[in-house]
Protein backbone atom coordinates (compact mmCIF):
# COMPACT_ATOMS: atom_id res chain seq x y z
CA UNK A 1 3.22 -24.41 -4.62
CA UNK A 2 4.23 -20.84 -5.25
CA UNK A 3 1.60 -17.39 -4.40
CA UNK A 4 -0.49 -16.95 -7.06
CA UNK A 5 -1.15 -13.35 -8.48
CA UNK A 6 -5.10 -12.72 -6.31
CA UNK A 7 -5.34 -11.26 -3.08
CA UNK A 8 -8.44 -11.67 -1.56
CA UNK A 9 -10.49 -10.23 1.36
CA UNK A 10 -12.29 -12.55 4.39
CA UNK A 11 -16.29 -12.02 5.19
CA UNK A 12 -15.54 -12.02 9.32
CA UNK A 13 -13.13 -12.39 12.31
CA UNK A 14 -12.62 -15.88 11.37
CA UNK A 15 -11.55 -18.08 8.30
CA UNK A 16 -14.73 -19.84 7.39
CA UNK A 17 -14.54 -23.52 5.73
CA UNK A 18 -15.15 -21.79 2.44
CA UNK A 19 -12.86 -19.12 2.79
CA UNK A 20 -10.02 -22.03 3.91
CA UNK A 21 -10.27 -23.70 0.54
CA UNK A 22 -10.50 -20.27 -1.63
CA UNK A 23 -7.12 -19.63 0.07
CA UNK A 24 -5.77 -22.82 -0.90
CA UNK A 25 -6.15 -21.91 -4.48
CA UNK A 26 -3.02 -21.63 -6.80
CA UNK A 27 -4.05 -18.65 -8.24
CA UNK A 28 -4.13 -16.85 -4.78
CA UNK A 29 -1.35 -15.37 -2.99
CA UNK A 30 -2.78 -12.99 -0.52
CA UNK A 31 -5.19 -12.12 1.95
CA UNK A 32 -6.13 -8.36 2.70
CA UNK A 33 -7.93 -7.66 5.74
CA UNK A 34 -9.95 -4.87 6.92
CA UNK A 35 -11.95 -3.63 10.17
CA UNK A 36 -14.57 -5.78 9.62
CA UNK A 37 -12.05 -8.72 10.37
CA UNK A 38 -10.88 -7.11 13.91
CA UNK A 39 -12.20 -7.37 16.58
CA UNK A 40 -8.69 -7.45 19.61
CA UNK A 41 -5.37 -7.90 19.76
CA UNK A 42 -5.57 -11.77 20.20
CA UNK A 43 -7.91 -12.21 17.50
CA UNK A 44 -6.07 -10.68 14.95
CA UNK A 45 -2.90 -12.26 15.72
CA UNK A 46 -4.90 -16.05 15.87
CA UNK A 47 -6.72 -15.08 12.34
CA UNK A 48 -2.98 -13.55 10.69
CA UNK A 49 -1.37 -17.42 11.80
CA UNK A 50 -4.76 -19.43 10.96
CA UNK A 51 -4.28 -17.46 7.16
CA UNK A 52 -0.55 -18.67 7.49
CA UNK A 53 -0.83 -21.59 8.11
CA UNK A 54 -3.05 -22.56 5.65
CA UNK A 55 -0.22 -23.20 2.63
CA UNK A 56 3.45 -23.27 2.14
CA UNK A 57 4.45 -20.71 1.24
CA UNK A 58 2.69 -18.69 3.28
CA UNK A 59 0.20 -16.44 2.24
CA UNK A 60 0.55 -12.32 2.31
CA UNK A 61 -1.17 -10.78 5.00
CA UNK A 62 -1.82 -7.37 4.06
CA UNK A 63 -3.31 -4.21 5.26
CA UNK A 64 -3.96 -0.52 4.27
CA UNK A 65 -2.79 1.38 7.71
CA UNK A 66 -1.33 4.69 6.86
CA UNK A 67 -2.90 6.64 9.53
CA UNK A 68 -5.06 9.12 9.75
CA UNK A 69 -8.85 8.60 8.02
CA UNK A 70 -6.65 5.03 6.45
CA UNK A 71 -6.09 3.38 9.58
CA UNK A 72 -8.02 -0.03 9.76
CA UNK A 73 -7.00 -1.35 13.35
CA UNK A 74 -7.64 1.66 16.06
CA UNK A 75 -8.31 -0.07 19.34
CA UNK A 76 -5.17 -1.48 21.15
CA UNK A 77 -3.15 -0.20 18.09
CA UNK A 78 -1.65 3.46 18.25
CA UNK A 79 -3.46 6.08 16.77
CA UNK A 80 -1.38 7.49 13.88
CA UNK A 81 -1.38 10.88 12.50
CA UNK A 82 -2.34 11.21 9.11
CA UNK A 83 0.64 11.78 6.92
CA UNK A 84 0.16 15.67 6.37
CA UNK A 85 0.38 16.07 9.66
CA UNK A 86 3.82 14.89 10.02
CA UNK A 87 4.55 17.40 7.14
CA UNK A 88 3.64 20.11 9.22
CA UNK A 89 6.23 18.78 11.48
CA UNK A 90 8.82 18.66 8.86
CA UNK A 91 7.55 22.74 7.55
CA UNK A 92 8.05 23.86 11.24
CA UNK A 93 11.51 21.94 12.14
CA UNK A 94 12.97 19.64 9.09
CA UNK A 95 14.76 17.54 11.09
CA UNK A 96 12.65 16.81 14.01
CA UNK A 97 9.54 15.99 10.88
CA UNK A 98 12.13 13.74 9.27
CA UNK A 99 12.04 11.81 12.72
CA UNK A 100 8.89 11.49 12.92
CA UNK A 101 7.99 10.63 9.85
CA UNK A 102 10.30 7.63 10.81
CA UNK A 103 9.09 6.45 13.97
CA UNK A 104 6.08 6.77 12.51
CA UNK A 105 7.02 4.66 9.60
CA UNK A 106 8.76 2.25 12.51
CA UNK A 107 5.47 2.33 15.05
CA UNK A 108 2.71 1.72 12.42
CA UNK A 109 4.85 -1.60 10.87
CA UNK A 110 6.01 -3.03 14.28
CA UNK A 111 2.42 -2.97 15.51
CA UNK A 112 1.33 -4.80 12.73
CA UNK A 113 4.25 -7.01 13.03
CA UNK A 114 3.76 -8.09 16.36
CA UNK A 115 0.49 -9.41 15.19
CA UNK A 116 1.97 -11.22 12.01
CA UNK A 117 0.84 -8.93 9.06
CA UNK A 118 3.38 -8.83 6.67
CA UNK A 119 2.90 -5.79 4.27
CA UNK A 120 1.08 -2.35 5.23
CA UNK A 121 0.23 -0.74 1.34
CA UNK A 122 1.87 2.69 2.43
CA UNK A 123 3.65 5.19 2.55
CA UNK A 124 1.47 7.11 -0.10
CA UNK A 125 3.81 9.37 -1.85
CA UNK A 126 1.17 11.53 -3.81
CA UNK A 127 1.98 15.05 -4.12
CA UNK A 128 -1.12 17.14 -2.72
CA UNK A 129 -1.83 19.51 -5.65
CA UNK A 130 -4.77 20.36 -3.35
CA UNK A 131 -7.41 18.81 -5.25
CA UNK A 132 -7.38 15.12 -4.94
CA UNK A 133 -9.20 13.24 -2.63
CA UNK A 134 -6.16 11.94 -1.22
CA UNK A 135 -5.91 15.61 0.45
CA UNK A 136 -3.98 14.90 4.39
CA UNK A 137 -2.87 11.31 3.19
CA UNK A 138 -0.44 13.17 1.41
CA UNK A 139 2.81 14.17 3.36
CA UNK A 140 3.28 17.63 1.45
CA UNK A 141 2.23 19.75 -1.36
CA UNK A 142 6.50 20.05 -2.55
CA UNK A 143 7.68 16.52 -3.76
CA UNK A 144 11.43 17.07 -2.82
CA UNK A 145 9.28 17.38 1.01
CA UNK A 146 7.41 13.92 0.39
CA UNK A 147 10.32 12.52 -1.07
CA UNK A 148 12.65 13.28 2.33
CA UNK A 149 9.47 12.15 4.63
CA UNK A 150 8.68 8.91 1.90
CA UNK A 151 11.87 7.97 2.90
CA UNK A 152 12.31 8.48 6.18
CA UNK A 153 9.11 6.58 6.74
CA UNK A 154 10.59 3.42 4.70
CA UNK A 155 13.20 3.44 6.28
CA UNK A 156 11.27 2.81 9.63
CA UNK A 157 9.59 0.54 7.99
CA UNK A 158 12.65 -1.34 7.61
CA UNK A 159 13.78 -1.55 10.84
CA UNK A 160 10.76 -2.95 11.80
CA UNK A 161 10.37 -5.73 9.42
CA UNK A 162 8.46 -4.46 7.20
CA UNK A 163 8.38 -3.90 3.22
CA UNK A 164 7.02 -0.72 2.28
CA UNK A 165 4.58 -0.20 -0.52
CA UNK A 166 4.61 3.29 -1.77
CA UNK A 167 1.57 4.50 -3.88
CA UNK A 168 -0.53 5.82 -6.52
CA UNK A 169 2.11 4.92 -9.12
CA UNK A 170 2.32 7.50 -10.96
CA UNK A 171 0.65 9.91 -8.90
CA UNK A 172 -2.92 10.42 -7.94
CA UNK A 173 -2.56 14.48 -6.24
CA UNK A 174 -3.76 16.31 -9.38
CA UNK A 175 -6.96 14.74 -10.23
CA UNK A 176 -10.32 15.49 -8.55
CA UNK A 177 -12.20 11.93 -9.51
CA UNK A 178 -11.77 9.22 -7.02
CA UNK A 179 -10.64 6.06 -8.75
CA UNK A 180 -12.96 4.19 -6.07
CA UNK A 181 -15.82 5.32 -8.15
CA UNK A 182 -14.63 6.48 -11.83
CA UNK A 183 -11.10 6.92 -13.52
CA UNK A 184 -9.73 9.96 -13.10
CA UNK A 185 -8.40 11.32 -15.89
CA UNK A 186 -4.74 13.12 -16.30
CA UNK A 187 -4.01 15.31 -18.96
CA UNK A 188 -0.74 16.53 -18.49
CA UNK A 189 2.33 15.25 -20.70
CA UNK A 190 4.60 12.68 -19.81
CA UNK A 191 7.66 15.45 -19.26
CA UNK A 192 5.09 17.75 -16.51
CA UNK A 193 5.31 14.52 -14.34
CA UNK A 194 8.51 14.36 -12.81
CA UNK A 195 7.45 15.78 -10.08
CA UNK A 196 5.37 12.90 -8.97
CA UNK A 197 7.64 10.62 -9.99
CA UNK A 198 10.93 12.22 -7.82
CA UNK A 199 9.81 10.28 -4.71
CA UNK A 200 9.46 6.18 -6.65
CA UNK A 201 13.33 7.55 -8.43
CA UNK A 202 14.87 7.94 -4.75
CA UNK A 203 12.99 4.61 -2.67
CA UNK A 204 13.16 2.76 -6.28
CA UNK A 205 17.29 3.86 -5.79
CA UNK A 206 17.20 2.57 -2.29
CA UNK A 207 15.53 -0.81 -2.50
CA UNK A 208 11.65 0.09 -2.93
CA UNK A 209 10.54 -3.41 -2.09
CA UNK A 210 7.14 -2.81 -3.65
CA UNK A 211 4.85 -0.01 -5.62
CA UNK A 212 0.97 0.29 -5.90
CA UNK A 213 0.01 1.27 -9.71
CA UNK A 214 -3.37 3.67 -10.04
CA UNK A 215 -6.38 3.87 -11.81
CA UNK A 216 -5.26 6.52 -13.12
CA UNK A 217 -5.53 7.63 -16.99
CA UNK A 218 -3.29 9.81 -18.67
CA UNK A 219 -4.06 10.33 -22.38
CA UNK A 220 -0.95 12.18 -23.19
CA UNK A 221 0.85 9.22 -22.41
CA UNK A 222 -0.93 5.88 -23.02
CA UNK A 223 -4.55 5.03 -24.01
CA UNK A 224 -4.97 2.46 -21.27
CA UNK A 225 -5.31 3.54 -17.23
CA UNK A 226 -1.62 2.94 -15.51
CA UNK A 227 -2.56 0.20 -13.64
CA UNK A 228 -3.57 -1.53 -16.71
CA UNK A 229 -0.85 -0.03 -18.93
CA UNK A 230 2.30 -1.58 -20.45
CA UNK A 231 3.95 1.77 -20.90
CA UNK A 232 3.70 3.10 -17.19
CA UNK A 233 4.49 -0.48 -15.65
CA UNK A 234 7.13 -2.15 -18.24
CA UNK A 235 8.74 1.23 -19.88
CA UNK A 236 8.51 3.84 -17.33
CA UNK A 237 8.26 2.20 -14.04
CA UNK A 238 11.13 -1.42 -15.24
CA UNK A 239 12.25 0.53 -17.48
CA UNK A 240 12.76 4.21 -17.16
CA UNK A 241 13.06 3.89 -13.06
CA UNK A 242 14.58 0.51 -12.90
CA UNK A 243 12.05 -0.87 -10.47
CA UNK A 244 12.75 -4.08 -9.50
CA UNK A 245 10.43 -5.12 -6.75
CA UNK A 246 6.43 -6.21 -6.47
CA UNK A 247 4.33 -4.36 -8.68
CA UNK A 248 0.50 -4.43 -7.04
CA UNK A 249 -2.34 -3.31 -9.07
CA UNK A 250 -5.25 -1.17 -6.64
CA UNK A 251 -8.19 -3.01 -6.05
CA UNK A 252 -9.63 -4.94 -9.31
CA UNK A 253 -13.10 -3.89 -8.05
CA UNK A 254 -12.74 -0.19 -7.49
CA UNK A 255 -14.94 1.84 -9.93
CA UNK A 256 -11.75 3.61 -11.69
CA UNK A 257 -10.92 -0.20 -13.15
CA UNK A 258 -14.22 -1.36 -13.95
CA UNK A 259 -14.69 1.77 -15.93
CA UNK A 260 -11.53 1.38 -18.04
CA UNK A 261 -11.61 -2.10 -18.73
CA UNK A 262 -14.42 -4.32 -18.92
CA UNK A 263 -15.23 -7.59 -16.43
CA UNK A 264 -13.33 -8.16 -13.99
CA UNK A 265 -11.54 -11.22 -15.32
CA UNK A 266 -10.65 -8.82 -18.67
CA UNK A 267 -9.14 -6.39 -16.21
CA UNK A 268 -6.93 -9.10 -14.43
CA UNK A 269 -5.56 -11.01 -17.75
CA UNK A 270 -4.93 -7.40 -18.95
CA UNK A 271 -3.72 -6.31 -15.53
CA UNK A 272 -1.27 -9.50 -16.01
CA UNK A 273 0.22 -9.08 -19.26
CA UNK A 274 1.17 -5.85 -18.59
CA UNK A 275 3.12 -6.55 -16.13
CA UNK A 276 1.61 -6.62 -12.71
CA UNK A 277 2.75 -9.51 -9.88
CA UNK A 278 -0.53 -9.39 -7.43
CA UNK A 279 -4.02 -8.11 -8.37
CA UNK A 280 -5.76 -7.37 -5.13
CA UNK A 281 -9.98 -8.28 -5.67
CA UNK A 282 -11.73 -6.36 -2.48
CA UNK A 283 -15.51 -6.47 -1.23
CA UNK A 284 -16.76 -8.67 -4.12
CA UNK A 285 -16.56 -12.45 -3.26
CA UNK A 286 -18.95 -13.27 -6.69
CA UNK A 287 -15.71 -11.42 -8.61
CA UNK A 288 -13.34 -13.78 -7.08
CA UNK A 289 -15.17 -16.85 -7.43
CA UNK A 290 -15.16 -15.48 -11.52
CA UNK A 291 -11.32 -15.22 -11.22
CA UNK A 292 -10.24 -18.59 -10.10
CA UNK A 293 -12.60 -19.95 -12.62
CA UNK A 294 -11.92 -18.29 -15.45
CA UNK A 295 -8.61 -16.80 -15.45
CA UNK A 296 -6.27 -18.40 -17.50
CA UNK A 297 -2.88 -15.97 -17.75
CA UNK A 298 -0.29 -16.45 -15.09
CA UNK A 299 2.25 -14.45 -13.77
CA UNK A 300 5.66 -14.40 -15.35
CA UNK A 301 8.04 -16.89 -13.39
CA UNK A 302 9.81 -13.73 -11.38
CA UNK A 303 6.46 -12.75 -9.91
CA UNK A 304 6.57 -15.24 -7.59
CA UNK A 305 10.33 -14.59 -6.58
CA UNK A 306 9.34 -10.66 -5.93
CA UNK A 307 6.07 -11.67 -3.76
CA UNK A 308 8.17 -14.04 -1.24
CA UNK A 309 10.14 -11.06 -0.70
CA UNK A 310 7.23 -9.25 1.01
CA UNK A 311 6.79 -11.04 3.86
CA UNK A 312 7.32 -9.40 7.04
CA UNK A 313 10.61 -10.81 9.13
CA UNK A 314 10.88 -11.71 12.81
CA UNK A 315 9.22 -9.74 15.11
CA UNK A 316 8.34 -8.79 18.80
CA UNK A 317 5.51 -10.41 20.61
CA UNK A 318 2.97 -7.01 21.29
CA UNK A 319 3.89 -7.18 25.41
CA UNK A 320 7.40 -7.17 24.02
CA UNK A 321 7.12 -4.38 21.77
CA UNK A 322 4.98 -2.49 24.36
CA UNK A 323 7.98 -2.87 26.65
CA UNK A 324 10.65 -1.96 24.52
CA UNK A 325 12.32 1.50 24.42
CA UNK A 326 12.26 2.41 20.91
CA UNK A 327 7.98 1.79 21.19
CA UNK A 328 8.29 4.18 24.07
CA UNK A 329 10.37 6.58 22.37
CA UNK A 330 7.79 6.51 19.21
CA UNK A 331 4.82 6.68 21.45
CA UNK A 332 6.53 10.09 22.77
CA UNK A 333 6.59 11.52 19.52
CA UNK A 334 3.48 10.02 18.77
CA UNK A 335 1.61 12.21 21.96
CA UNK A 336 3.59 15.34 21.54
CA UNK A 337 2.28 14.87 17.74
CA UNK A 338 -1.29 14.50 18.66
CA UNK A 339 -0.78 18.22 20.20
CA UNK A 340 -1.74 21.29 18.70
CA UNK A 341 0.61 22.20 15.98
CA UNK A 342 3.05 25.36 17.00
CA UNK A 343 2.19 26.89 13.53
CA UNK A 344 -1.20 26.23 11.21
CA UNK A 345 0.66 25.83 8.35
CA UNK A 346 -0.72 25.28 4.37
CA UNK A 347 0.81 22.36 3.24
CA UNK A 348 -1.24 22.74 -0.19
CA UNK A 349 1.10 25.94 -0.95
């Protein structure tokens, strides 16, 4: 059996007998959890290897933990900073932000490592334009600044076993809508966007293992919202960038998607042909049950090749990792983080 292209979300803290067969579906490939399905350390790592174990290949355990207001595990995991805060690091000193955007990068994946998760849907690499609701998830306002800290923070990642996921493909910083409850529209031309796109050219260039594609319309460019869109996914992003890892539609249920594209199995055969590899389905259980019903396109024979790939590798038990010296080292820059910043810098300028 290979992963099939749904990830789907768990009611509690357990997997229930219902939940055990849904995951045993072919069409499903992942689970994504949230803080309803935490409740300590020992209970997350049980559920992560319950989910695991339930197929071969495993299953994706997934996550959104960026820090900040996105953080979904807070006690007995580190409290992050929220990435703009590590860009006022990077404004005051440029190399000391670089290393913390790092260890931060590092901290946040081995944590969830330790407790089995493979994939952590971060960094987000969305320039702040200072009027999205992405606001302090965003690193910086400059996008050669999120594109140093993007990849400093992927490359800690790395080192801790973890494939990053960077996000809103193509960029979500200059629209004011929330694609949680409408799709925000774009109306700048294709050439006014390299700017958002500078930080997917340099992780694409050094292995991106995996982007996140928006709800996100822009009319100037294609008719159809990105994450829907054979010209942002199979031209721009394959094409154009040369991205060759996982490409992960946002949530099928979100507002932004429902908006653009009809029921939710219309979005997902849509979401399919165009070229997308895992279509996450969140908070709707009746949408899910619809989807491994009724949907009848699969994902092209690669898919399957490029989700394997996103499974997290070996990894320190958490007494281990709460032993080691490099956990110490990014708890350090963690608490002298959590400080008052030296200046109160704008990083919307």
């Amino acid at each position: 059996m290979t992963l099939g292209a749904l990830m789907i979300d768990l009611q509690g803290t357990a997997v229930s007998a219902e939940e055990r067969e849904l995951l045993r579906h072919p069409r499903v490939g992942g689970v994504i959890l949230f803080s309803r399905n935490y409740l300590d350390s020992a209970q997350l790592s049980g559920l992560v290897a319950d989910i695991h174990a339930v197929r071969t290949p495993a299953l994706i355990v997934a996550v959104d933990h960026e820090g900040g207001r996105v953080q979904r595990f807070r006690e007995g995991f580190s409290q992050l900073p929220a990435p703009r805060r590590v860009g006022h690091e990077f404004d005051v000193d440029a190399r000391k932000g670089l290393t913390l955007a790092r260890a931060m990068g590092w901290l946040m994946a081995a944590e969830l490592r330790a407790h089995g998760v493979d994939l952590s849907f971060a960094p987000c690499v969305d320039i702040d334009y200072g009027v999205s609701f992405i606001t302090d998830r965003a690193f910086h306002s400059r996008p050669e600044a999120v594109t140093q800290l993007a990849s400093a923070y992927v490359q800690g990642m790395r080192e801790a076993g973890m494939a990053a996921t960077a996000k809103h493909f193509p960029g979500h910083g200059a629209v004011l809508a929330d694609s949680h409850l409408t799709l925000p529209v774009d109306r700048r031309e294709r050439v006014d966007l390299d700017a958002d796109l500078m930080p997917y050219r340099r992780l694409i260039a050094n292995g991106l293992p995996a982007v996140m594609v928006g709800h996100l319309l822009f009319p100037a460019v294609d008719d159809a919202p990105a994450s829907l869109s054979g010209r942002w996914i199979r031209e721009v992003l394959r094409g154009q960038l040369r991205f060759q890892g996982a490409v992960i539609a946002d949530d099928l249920s979100m507002g932004g998607a429902a908006e653009a594209y009809g029921d939710v199995v219309s979005r997902a055969e849509r979401a399919l042909a165009v070229g997308c590899d895992m279509l996450p389905v969140c908070n709707r259980r009746d949408s899910v049950l619809q989807l491994l019903e009724r949907l009848k396109s699969a994902p092209e024979p690669a898919s399957g090749l490029r989700l394997i790939r996103l499974h997290g590798r070996d990894s320190y038990t958490p007494e281990a990792l709460r032993s080691s010296p490099q956990w110490r080292r990014a708890r350090e820059l963690l608490e002298a983080c959590a400080e008052t910043p030296a200046l109160h810098l704008d990083a919307a300028r």
